[in-house]
C-alpha atoms as a PDB file:
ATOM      1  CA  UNK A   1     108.127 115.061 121.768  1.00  0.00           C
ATOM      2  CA  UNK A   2     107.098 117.157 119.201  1.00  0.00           C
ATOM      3  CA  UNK A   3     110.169 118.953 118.259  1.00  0.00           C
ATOM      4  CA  UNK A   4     112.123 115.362 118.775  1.00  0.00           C
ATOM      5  CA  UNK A   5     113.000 114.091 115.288  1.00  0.00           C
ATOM      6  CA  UNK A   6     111.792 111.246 113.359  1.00  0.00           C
ATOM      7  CA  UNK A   7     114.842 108.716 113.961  1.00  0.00           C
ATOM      8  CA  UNK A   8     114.760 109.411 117.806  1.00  0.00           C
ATOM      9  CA  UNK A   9     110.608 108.728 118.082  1.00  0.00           C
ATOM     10  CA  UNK A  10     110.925 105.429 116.118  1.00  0.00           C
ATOM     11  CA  UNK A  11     113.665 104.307 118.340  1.00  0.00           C
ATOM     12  CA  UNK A  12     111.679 105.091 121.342  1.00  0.00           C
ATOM     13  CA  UNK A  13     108.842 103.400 120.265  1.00  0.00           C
ATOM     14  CA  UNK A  14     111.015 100.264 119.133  1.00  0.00           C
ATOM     15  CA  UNK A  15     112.596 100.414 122.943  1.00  0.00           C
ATOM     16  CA  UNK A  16     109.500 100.966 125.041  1.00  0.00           C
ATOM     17  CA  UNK A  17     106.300  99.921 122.827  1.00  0.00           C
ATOM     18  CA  UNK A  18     104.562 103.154 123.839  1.00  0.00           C
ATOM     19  CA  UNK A  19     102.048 104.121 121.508  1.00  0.00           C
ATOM     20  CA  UNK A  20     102.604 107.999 122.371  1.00  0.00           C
ATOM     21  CA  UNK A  21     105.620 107.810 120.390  1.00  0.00           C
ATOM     22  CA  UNK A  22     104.437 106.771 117.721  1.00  0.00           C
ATOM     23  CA  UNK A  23     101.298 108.725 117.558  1.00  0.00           C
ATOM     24  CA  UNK A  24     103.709 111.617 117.794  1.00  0.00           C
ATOM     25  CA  UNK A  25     105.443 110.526 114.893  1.00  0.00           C
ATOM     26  CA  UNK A  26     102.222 109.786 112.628  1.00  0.00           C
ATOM     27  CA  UNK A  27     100.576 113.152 113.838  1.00  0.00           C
ATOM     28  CA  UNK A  28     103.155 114.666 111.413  1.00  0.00           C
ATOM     29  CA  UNK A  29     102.530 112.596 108.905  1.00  0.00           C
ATOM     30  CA  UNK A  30      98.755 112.164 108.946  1.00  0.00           C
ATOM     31  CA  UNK A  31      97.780 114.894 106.184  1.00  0.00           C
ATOM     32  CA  UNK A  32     100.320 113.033 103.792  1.00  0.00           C
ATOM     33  CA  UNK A  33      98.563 109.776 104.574  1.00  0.00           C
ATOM     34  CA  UNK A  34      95.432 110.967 104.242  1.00  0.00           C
ATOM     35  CA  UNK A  35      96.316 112.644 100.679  1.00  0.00           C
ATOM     36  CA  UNK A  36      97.700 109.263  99.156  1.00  0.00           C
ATOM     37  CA  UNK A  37      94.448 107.718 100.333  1.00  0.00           C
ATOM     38  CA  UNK A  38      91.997 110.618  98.854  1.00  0.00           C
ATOM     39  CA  UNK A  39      93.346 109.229  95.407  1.00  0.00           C
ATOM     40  CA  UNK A  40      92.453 105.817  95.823  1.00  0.00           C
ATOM     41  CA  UNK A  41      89.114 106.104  97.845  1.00  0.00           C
ATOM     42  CA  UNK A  42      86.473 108.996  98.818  1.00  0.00           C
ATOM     43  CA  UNK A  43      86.650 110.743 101.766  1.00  0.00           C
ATOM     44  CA  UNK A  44      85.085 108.335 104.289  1.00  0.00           C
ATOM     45  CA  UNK A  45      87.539 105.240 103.126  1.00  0.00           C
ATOM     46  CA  UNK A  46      90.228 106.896 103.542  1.00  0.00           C
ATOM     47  CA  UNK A  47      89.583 108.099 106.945  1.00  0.00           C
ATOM     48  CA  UNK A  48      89.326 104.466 107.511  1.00  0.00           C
ATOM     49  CA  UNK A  49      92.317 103.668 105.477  1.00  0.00           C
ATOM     50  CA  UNK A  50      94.322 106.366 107.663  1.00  0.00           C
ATOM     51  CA  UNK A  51      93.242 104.529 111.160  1.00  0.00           C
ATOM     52  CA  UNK A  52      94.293 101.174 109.276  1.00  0.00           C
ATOM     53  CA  UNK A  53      97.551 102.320 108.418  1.00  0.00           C
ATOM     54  CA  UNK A  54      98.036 103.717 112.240  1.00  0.00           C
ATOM     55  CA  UNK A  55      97.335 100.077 113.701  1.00  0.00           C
ATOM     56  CA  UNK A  56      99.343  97.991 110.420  1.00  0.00           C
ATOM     57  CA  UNK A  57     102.475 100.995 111.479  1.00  0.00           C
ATOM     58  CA  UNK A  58     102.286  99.643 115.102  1.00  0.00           C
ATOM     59  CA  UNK A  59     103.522  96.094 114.103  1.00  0.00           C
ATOM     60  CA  UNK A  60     105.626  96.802 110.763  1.00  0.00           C
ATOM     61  CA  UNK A  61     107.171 100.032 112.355  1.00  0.00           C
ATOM     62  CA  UNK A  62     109.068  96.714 114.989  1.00  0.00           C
ATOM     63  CA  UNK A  63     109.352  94.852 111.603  1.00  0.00           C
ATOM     64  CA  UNK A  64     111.561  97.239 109.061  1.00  0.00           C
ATOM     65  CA  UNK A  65     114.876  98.869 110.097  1.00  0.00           C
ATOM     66  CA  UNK A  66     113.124 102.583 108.617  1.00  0.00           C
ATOM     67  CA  UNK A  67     115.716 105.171 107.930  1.00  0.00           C
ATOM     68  CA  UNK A  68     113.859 108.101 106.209  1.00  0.00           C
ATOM     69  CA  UNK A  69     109.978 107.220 107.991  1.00  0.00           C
ATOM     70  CA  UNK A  70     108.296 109.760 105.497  1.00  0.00           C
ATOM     71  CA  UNK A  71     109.029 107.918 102.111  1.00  0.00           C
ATOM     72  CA  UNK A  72     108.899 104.586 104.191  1.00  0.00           C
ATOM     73  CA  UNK A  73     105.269 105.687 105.323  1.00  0.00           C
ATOM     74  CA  UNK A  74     104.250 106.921 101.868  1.00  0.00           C
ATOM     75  CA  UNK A  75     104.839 103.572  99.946  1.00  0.00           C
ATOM     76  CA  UNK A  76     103.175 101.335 102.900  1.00  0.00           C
ATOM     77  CA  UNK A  77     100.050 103.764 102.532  1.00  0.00           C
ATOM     78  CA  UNK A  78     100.569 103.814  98.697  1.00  0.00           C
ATOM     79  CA  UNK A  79     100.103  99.468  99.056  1.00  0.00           C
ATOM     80  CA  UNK A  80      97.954  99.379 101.900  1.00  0.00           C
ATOM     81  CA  UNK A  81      95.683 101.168  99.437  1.00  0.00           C
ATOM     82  CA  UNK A  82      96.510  99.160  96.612  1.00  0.00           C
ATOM     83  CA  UNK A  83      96.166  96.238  98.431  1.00  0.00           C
ATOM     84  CA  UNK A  84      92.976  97.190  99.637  1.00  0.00           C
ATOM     85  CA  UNK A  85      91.404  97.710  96.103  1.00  0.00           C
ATOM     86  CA  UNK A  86      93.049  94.440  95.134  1.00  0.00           C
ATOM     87  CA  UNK A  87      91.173  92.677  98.157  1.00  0.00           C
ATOM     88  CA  UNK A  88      87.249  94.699  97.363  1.00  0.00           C
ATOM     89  CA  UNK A  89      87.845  93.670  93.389  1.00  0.00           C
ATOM     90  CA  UNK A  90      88.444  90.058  94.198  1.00  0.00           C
ATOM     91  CA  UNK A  91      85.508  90.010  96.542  1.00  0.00           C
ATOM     92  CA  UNK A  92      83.128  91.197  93.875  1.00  0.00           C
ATOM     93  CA  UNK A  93      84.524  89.001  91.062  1.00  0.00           C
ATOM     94  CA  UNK A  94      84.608  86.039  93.901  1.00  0.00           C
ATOM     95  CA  UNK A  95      81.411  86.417  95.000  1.00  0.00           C
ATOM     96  CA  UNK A  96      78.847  86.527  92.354  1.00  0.00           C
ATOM     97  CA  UNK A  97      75.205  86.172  94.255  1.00  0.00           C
ATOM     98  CA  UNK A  98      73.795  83.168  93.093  1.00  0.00           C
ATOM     99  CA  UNK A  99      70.687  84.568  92.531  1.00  0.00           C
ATOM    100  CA  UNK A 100      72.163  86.484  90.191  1.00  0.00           C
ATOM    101  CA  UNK A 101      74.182  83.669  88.327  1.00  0.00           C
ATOM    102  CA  UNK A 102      71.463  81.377  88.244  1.00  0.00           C
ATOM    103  CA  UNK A 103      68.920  84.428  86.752  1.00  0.00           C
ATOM    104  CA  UNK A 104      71.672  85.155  84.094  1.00  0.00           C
ATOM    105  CA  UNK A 105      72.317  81.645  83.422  1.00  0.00           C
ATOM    106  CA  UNK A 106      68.528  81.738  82.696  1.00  0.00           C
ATOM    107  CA  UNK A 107      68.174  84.720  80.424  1.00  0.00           C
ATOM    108  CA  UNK A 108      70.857  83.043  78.453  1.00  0.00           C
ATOM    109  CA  UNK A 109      69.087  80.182  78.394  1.00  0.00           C
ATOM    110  CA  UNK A 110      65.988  81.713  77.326  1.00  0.00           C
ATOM    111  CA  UNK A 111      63.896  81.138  80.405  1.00  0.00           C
ATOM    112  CA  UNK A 112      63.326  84.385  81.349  1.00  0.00           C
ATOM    113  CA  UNK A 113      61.489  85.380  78.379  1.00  0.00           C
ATOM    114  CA  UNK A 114      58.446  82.726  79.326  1.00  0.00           C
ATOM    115  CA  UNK A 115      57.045  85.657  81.897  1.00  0.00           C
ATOM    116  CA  UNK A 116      58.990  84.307  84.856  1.00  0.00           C
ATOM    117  CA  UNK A 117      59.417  87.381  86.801  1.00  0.00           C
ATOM    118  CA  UNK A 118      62.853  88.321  88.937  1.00  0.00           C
ATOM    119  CA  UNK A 119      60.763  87.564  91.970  1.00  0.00           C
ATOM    120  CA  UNK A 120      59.794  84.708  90.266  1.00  0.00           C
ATOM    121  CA  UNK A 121      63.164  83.167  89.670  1.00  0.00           C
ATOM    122  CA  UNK A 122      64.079  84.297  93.519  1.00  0.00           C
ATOM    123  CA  UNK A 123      61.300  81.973  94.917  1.00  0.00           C
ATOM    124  CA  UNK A 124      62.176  79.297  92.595  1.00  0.00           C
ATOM    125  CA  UNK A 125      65.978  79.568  94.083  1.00  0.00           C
ATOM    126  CA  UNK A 126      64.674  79.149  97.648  1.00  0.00           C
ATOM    127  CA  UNK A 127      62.353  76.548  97.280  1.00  0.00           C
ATOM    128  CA  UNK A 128      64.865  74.672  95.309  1.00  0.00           C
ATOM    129  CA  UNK A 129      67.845  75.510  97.720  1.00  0.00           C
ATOM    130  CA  UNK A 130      65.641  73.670 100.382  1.00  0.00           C
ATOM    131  CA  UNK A 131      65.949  70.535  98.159  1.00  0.00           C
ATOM    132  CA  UNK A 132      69.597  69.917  98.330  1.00  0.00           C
ATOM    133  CA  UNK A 133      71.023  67.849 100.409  1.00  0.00           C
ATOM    134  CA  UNK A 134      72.225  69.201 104.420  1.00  0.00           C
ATOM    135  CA  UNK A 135      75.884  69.947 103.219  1.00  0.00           C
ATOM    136  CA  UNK A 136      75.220  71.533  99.999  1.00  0.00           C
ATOM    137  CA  UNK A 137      72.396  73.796 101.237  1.00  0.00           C
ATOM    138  CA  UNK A 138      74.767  74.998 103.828  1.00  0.00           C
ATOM    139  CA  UNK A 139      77.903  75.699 102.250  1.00  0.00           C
ATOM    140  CA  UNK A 140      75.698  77.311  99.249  1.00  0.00           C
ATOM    141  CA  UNK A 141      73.954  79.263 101.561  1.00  0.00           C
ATOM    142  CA  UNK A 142      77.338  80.446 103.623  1.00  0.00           C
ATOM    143  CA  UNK A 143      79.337  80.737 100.181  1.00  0.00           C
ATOM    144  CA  UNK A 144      77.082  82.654  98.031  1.00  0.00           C
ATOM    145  CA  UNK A 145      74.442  84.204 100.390  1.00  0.00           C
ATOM    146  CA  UNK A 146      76.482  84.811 103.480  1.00  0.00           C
ATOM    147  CA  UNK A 147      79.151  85.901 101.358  1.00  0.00           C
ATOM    148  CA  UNK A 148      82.136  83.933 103.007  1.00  0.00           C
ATOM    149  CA  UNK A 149      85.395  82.495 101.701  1.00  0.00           C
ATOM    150  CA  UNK A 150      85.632  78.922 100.994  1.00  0.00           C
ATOM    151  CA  UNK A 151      88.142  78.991 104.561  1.00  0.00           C
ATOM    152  CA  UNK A 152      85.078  80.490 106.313  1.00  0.00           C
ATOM    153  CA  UNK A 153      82.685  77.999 105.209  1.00  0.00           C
ATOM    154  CA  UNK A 154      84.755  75.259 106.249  1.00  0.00           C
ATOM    155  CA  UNK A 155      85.600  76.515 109.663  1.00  0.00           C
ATOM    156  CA  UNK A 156      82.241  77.497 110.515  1.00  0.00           C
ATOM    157  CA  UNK A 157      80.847  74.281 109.320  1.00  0.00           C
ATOM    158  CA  UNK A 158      83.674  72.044 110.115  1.00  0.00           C
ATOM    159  CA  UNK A 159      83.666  70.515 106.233  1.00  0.00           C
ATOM    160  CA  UNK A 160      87.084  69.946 105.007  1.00  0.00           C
ATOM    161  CA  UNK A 161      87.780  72.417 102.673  1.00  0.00           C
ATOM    162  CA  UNK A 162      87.818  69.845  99.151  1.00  0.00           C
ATOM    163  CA  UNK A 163      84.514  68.803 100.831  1.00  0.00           C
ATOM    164  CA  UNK A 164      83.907  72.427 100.752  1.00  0.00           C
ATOM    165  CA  UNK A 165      84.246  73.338  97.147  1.00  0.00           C
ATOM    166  CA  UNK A 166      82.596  70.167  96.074  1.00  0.00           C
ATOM    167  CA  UNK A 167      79.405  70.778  97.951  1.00  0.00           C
ATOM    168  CA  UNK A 168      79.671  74.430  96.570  1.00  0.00           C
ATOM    169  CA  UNK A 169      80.249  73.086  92.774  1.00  0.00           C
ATOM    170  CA  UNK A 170      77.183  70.541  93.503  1.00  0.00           C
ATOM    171  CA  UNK A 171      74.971  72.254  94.633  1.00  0.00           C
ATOM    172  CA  UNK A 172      75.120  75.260  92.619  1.00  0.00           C
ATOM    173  CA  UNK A 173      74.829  72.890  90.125  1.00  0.00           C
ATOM    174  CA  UNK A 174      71.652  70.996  91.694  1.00  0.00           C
ATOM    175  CA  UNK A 175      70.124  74.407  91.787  1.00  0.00           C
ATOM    176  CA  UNK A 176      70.366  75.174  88.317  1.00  0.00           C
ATOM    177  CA  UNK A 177      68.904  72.034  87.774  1.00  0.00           C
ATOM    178  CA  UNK A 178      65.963  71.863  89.803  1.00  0.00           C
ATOM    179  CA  UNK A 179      65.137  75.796  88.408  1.00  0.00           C
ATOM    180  CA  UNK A 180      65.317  74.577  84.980  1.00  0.00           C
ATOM    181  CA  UNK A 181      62.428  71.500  86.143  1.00  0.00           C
ATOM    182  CA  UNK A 182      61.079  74.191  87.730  1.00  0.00           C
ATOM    183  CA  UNK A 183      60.586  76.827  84.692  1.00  0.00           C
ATOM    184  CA  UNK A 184      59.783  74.014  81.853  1.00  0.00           C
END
């Protein structure tokens, strides 16, 4: 297999599904992989990113009609990467902890200058977060805390996903509320 060419091993794979042809094929190919990921991520993402590619390869490679696999290969690790960054940024713009919204949304306010500590502020978030109603305390907690999509939250808690966001938007805003009470 290894002195088999590129064209041959895809076809192969396509025919019988056999993961040794392919493996074959990305062996050759792994260094270059691994190069396009160094200049997106550090070392230890893109070893990741190169075992990623291996397993998205095994269902696009049936997908695309590939006639020169090495620049094929480079651009799908080029926007696996890219797609990949895309994906972490929106996470951390998406999911601002609410402890730290509701503490900034406080210093702006001028609240945190009346000797309310950070730890403070944190035990003032829980104690209020235990006064909102069942639906907004979980879908706040899930959302903001647990760190899950607004999908997430309503297949875990079986909320229609309007219901969702609204018990999200309510609550956060119930919070801020009762932490204001809470600091005057």
């Amino acid at each position: 297999m290894q002195d088999a060419d590129d064209a041959w091993l895809i076809d192969e794979f396509k025919a019988t599904g056999k993961l040794d042809f392919l493996a074959a094929l990305y062996q050759r190919y792994m260094n270059l992989v691994y190069g396009v990921c160094l200049r997106y991520f550090d070392e230890e993402a893109s070893k990741d990113a190169v075992m990623l590619i291996f397993e998205e390869l095994i269902v696009k490679l049936k997908q695309h009609e590939v006639q020169n696999f090495k620049s094929w290969l480079h651009v799908l690790t080029r926007n696996h990467c890219l797609m990949k960054l895309r994906a972490m940024k929106n996470k951390e713009s998406r999911q601002v902890s609410i402890d730290d919204h509701l503490i900034v949304e406080n210093q702006e306010n001028g609240h945190h200058d009346n000797g309310m500590s950070l730890e403070d502020n944190l035990q003032s978030m829980e104690k209020c977060l235990e006064t909102l109603p069942e639906e907004q305390k979980r879908s706040v907690d899930l959302f903001y805390l647990k760190e899950k999509s607004y999908r997430e939250v309503s297949v875990i808690t079986g909320y229609e996903m309007n219901k969702v966001k609204s018990y999200i938007q309510n609550g956060k805003r119930n919070l801020k509320i009762c932490m204001e009470q809470q600091h005057d």
